[in-house]
N, C-alpha and C. Protein backbone atom coordinates (compact mmCIF):
# COMPACT_ATOMS: atom_id res chain seq x y z
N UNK A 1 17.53 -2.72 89.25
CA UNK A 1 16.70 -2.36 90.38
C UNK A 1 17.14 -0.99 90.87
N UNK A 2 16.33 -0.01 91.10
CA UNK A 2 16.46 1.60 91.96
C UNK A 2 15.30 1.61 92.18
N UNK A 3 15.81 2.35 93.50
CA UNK A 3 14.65 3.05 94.63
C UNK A 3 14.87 3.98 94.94
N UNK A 4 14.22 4.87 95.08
CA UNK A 4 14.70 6.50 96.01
C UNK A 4 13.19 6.43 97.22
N UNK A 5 14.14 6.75 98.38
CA UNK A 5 13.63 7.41 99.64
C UNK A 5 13.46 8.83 99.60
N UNK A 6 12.49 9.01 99.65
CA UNK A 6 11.93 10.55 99.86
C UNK A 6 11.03 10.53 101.61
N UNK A 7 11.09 12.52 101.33
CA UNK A 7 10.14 12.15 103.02
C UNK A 7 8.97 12.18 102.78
N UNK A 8 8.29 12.01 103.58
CA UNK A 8 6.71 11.94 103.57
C UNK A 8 5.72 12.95 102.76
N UNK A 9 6.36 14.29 103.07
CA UNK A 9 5.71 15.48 102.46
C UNK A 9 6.11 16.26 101.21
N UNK A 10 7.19 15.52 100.91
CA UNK A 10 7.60 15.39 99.31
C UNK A 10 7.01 15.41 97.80
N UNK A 11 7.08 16.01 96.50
CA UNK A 11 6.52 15.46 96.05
C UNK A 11 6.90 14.58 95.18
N UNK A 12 6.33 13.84 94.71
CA UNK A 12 6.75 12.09 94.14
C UNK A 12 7.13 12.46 92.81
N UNK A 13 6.46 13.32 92.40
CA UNK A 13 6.57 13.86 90.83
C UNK A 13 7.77 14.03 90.62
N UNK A 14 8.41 15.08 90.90
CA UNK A 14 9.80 15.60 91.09
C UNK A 14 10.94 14.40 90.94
N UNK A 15 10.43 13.33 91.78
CA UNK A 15 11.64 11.88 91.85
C UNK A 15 11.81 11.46 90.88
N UNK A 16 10.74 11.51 89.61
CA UNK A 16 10.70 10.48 88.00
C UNK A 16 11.69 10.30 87.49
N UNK A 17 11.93 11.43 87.20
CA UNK A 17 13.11 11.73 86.23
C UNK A 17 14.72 11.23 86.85
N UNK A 18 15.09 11.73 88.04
CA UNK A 18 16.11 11.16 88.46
C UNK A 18 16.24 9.73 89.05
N UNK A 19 15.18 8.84 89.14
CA UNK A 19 15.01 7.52 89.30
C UNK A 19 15.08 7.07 87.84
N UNK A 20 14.08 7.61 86.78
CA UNK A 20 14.69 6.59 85.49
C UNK A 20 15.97 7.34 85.32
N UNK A 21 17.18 7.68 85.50
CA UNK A 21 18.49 8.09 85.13
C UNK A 21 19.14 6.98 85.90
N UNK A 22 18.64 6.61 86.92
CA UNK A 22 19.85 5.74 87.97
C UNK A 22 19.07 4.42 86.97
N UNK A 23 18.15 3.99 86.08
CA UNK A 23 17.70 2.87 85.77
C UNK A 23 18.73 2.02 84.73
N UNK A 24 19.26 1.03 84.57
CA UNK A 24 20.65 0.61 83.44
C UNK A 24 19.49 -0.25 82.91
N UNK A 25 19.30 -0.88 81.94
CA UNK A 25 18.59 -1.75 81.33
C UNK A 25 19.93 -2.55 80.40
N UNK A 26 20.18 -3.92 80.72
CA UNK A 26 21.14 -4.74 80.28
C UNK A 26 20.31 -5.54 79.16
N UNK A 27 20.75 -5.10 77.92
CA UNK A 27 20.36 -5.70 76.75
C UNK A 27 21.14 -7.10 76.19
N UNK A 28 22.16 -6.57 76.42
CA UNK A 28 23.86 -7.34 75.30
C UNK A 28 24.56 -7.44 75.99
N UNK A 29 25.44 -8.85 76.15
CA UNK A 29 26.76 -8.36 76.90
C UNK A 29 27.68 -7.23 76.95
N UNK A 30 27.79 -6.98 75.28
CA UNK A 30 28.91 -5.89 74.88
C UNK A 30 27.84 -4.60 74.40
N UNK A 31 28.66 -3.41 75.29
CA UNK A 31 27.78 -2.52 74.48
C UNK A 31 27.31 -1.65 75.93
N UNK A 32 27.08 -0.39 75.58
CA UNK A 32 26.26 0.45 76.36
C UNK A 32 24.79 -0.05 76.63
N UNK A 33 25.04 -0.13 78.27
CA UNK A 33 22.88 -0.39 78.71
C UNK A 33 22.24 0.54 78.29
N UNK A 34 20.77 0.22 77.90
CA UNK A 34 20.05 1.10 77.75
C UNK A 34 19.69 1.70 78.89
N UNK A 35 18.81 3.34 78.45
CA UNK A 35 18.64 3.81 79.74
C UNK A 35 17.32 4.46 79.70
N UNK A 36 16.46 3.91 78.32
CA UNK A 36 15.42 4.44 78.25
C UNK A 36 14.37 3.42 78.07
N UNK A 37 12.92 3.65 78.61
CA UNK A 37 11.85 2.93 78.44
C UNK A 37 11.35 3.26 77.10
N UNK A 38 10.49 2.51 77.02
CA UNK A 38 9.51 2.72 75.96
C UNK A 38 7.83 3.13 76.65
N UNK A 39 7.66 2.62 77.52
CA UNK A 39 6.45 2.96 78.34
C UNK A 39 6.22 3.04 80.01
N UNK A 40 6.00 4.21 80.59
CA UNK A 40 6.11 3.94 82.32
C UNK A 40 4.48 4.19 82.36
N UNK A 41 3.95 3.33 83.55
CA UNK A 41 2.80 3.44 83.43
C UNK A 41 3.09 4.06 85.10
N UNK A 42 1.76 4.97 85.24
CA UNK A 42 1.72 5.73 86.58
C UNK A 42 0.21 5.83 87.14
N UNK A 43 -0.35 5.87 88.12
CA UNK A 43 -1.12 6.54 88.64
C UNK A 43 -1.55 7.69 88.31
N UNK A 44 -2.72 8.49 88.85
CA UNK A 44 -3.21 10.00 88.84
C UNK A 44 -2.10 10.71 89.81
N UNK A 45 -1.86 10.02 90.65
CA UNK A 45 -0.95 11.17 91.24
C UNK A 45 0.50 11.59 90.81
N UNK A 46 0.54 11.63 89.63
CA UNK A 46 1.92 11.83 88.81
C UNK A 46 1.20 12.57 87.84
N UNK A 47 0.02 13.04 87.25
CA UNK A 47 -0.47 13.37 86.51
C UNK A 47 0.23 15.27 86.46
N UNK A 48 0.66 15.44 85.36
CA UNK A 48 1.63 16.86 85.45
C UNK A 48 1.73 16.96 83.83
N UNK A 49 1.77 18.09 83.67
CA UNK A 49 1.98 18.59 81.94
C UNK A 49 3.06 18.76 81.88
N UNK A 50 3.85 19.18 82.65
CA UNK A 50 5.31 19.28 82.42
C UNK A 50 6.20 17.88 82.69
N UNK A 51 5.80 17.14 83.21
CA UNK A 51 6.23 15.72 83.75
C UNK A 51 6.08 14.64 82.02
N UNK A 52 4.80 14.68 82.12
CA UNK A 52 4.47 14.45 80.04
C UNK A 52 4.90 14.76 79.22
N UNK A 53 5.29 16.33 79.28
CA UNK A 53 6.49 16.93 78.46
C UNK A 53 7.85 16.35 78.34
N UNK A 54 8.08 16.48 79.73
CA UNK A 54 9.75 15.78 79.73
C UNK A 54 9.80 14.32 79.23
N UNK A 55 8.66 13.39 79.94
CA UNK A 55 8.99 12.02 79.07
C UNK A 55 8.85 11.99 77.76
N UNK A 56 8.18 12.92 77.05
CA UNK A 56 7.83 12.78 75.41
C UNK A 56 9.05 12.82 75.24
N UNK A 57 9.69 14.18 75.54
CA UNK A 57 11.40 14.72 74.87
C UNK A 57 12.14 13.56 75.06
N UNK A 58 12.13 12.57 76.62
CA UNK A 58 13.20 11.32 76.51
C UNK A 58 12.61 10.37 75.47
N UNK A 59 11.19 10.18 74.88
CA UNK A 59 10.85 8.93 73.73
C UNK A 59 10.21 7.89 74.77
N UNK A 60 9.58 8.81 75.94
CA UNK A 60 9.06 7.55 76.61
C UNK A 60 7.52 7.82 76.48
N UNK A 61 6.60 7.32 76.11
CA UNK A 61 5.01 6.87 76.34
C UNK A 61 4.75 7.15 78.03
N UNK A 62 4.14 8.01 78.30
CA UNK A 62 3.36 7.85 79.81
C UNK A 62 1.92 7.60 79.41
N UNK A 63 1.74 6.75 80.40
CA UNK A 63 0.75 5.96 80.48
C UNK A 63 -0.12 6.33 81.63
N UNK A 64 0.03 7.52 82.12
CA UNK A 64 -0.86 8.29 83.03
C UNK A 64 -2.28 8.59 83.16
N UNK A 65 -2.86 8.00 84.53
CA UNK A 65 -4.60 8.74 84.27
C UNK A 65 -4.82 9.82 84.74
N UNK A 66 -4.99 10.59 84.13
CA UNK A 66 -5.75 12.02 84.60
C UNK A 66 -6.50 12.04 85.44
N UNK A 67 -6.17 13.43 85.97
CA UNK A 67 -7.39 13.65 87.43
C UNK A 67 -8.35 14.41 86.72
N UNK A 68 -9.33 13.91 87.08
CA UNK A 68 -10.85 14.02 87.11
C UNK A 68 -11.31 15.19 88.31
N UNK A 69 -12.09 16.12 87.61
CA UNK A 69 -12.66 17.17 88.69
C UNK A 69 -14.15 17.17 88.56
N UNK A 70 -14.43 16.57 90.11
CA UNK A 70 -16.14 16.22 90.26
C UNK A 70 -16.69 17.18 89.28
N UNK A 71 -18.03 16.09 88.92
CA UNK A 71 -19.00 16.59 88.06
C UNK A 71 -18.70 16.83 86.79
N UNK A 72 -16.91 17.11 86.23
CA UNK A 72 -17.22 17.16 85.01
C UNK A 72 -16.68 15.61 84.11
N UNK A 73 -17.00 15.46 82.94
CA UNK A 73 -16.58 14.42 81.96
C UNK A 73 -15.49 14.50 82.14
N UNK A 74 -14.42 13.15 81.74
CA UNK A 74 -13.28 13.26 81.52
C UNK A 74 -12.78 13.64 79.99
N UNK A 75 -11.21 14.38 80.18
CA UNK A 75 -11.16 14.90 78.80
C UNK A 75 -10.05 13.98 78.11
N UNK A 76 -10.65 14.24 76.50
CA UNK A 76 -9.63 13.04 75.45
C UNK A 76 -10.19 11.58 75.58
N UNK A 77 -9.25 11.13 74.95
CA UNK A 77 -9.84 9.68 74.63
C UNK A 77 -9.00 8.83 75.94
N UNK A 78 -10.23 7.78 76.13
CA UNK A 78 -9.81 7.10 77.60
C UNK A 78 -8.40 6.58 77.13
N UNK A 79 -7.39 6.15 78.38
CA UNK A 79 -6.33 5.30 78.32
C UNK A 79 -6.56 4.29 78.08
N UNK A 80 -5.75 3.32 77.11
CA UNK A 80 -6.03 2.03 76.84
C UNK A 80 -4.46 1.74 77.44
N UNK A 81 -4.74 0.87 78.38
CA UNK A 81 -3.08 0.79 79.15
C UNK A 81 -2.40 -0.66 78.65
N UNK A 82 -1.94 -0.84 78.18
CA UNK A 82 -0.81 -1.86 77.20
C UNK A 82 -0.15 -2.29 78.64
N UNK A 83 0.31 -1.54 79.17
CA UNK A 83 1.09 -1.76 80.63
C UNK A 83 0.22 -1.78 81.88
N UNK A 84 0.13 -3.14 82.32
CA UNK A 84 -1.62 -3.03 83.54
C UNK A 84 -0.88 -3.02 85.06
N UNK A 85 -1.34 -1.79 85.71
CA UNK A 85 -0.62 -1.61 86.79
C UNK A 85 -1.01 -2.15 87.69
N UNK A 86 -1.80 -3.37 87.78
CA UNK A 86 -1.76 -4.47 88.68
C UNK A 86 -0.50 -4.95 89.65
N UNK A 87 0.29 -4.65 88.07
CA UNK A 87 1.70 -5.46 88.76
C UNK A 87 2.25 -4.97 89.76
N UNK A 88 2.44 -3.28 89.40
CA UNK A 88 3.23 -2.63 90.29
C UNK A 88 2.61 -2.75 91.87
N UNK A 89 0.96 -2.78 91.75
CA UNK A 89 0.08 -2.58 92.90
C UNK A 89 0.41 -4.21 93.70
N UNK A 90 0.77 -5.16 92.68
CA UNK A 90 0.71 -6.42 93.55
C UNK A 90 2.13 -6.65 94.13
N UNK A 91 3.09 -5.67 93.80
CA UNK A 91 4.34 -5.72 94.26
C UNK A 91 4.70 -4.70 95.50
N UNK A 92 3.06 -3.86 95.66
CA UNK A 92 3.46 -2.73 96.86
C UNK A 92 2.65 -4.07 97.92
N UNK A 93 1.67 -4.24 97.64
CA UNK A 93 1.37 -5.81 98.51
C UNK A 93 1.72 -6.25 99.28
N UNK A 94 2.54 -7.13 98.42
CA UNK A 94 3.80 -7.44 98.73
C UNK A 94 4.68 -7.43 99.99
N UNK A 95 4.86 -6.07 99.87
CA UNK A 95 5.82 -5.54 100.80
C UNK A 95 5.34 -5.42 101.46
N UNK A 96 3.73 -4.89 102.00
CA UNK A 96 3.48 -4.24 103.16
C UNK A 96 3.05 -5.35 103.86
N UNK A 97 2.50 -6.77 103.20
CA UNK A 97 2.42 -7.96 103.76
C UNK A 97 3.47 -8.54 104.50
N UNK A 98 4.44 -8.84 104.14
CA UNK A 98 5.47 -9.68 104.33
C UNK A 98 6.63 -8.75 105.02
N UNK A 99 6.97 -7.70 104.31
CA UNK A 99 7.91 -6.82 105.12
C UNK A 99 7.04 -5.28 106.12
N UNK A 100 6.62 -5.44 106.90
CA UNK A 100 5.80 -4.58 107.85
C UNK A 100 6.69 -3.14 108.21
N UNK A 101 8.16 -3.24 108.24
CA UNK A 101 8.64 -2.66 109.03
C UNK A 101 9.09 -1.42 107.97
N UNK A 102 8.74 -2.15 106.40
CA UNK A 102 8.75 -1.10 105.93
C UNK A 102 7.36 -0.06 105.56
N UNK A 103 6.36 -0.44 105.97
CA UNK A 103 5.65 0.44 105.60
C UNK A 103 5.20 1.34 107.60
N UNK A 104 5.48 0.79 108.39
CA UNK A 104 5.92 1.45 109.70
C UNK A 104 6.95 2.33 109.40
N UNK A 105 7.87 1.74 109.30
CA UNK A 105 9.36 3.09 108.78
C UNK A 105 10.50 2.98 110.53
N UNK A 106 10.36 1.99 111.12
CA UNK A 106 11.52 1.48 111.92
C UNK A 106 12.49 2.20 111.88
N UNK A 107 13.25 2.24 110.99
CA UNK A 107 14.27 2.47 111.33
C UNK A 107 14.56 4.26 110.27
N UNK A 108 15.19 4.77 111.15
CA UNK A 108 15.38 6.28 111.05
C UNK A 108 16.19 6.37 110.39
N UNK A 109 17.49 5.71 110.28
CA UNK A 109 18.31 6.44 108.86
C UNK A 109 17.94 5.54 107.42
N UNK A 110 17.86 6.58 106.87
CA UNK A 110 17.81 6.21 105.52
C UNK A 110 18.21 5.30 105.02
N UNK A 111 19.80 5.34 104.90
CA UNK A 111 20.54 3.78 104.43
C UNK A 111 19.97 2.47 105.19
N UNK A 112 20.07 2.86 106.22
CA UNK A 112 19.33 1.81 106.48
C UNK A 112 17.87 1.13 106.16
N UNK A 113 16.61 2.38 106.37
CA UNK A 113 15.84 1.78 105.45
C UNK A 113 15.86 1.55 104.36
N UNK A 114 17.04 1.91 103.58
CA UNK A 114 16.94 1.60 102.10
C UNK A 114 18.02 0.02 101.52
N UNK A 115 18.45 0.06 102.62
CA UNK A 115 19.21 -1.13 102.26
C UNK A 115 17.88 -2.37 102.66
N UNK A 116 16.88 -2.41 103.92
CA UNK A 116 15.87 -3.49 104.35
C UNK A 116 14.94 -3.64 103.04
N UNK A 117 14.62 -2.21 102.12
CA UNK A 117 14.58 -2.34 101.18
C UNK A 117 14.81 -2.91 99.62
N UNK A 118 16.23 -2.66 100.12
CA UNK A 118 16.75 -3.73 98.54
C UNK A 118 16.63 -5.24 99.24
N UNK A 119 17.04 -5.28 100.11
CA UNK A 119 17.00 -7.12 100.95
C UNK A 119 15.27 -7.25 100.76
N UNK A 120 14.79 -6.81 101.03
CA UNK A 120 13.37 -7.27 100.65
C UNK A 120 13.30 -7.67 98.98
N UNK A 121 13.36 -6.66 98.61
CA UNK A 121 12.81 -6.87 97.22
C UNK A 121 13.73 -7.86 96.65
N UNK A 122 15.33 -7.92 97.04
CA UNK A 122 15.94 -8.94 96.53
C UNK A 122 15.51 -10.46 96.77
N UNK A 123 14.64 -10.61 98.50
CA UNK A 123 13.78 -11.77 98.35
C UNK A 123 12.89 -11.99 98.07
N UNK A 124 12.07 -11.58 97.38
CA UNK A 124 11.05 -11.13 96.53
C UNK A 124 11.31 -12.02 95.31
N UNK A 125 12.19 -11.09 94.85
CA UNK A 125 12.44 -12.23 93.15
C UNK A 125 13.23 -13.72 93.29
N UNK A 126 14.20 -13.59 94.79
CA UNK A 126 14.86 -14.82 94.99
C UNK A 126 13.25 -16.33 95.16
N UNK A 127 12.47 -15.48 95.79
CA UNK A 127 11.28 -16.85 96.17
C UNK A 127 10.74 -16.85 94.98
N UNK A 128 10.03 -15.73 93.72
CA UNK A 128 9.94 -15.74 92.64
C UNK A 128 10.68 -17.17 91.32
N UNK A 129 11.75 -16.53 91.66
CA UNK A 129 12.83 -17.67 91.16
C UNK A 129 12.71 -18.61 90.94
N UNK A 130 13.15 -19.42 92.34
CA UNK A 130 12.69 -20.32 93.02
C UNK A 130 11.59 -21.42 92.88
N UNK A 131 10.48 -20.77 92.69
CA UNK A 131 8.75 -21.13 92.74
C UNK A 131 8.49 -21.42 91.37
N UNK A 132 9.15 -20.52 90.10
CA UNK A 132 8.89 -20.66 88.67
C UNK A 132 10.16 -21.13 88.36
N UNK A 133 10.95 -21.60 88.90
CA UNK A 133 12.12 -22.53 88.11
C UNK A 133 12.46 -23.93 88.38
């Protein structure tokens, strides 16, 4: 699990790269975690040529939709998304349902919102758990 807090007027793009670096992926007991995906799926608002660039060079698939500029066709062949970002959308949900105070923004220091953060999401998968076990 990683999260990064950014401010409001930030841009999101910029965060990618140093959020999948903090990511460990535990394969094996023994042995170095992995630290690379095989596919991140994103929104239009991540849509960047240089952002595409850099994930090709790490061996990762972006799964990005292009922005569209009124009136004209879209260009290339449509996305066929293997990865359906339902999930991610039913996990921002989620949060703004059940935990309110994070999408208000309560509390002013950071650590702190970022710790109500991991406690959220950590009960998140704890009721998950729970419900399917």
């Amino acid at each position: 699990m990683s999260a990064c807090t950014t401010p409001a007027n930030g841009d999101e793009r910029q965060q990618v790269l140093p959020l999948l670096d903090r990511i460990k992926i535990r394969t094996a007991p023994v042995g170095r975690p992995k630290k690379r995906f095989k596919v991140i799926a994103a929104d239009k608002g991540y849509d960047a040529r240089w952002l595409r660039e850099k994930l090709r060079k790490r061996g990762i698939r972006g799964q990005i939709a292009k922005r569209q500029r009124r009136g004209n066709k879209p260009l290339g062949r449509p996305i066929q998304m293997s990865v359906p970002r339902f999930q991610q959308e039913r996990c921002f949900a989620w949060l703004q349902r059940k935990y309110r105070r994070l999408v208000v923004r309560w509390e002013r220091l950071p650590s702190c919102f970022d710790a109500f953060l991991h406690l959220s999401i950590i009960h998140i998968w704890l009721n998950k758990l729970i419900l399917v076990g």
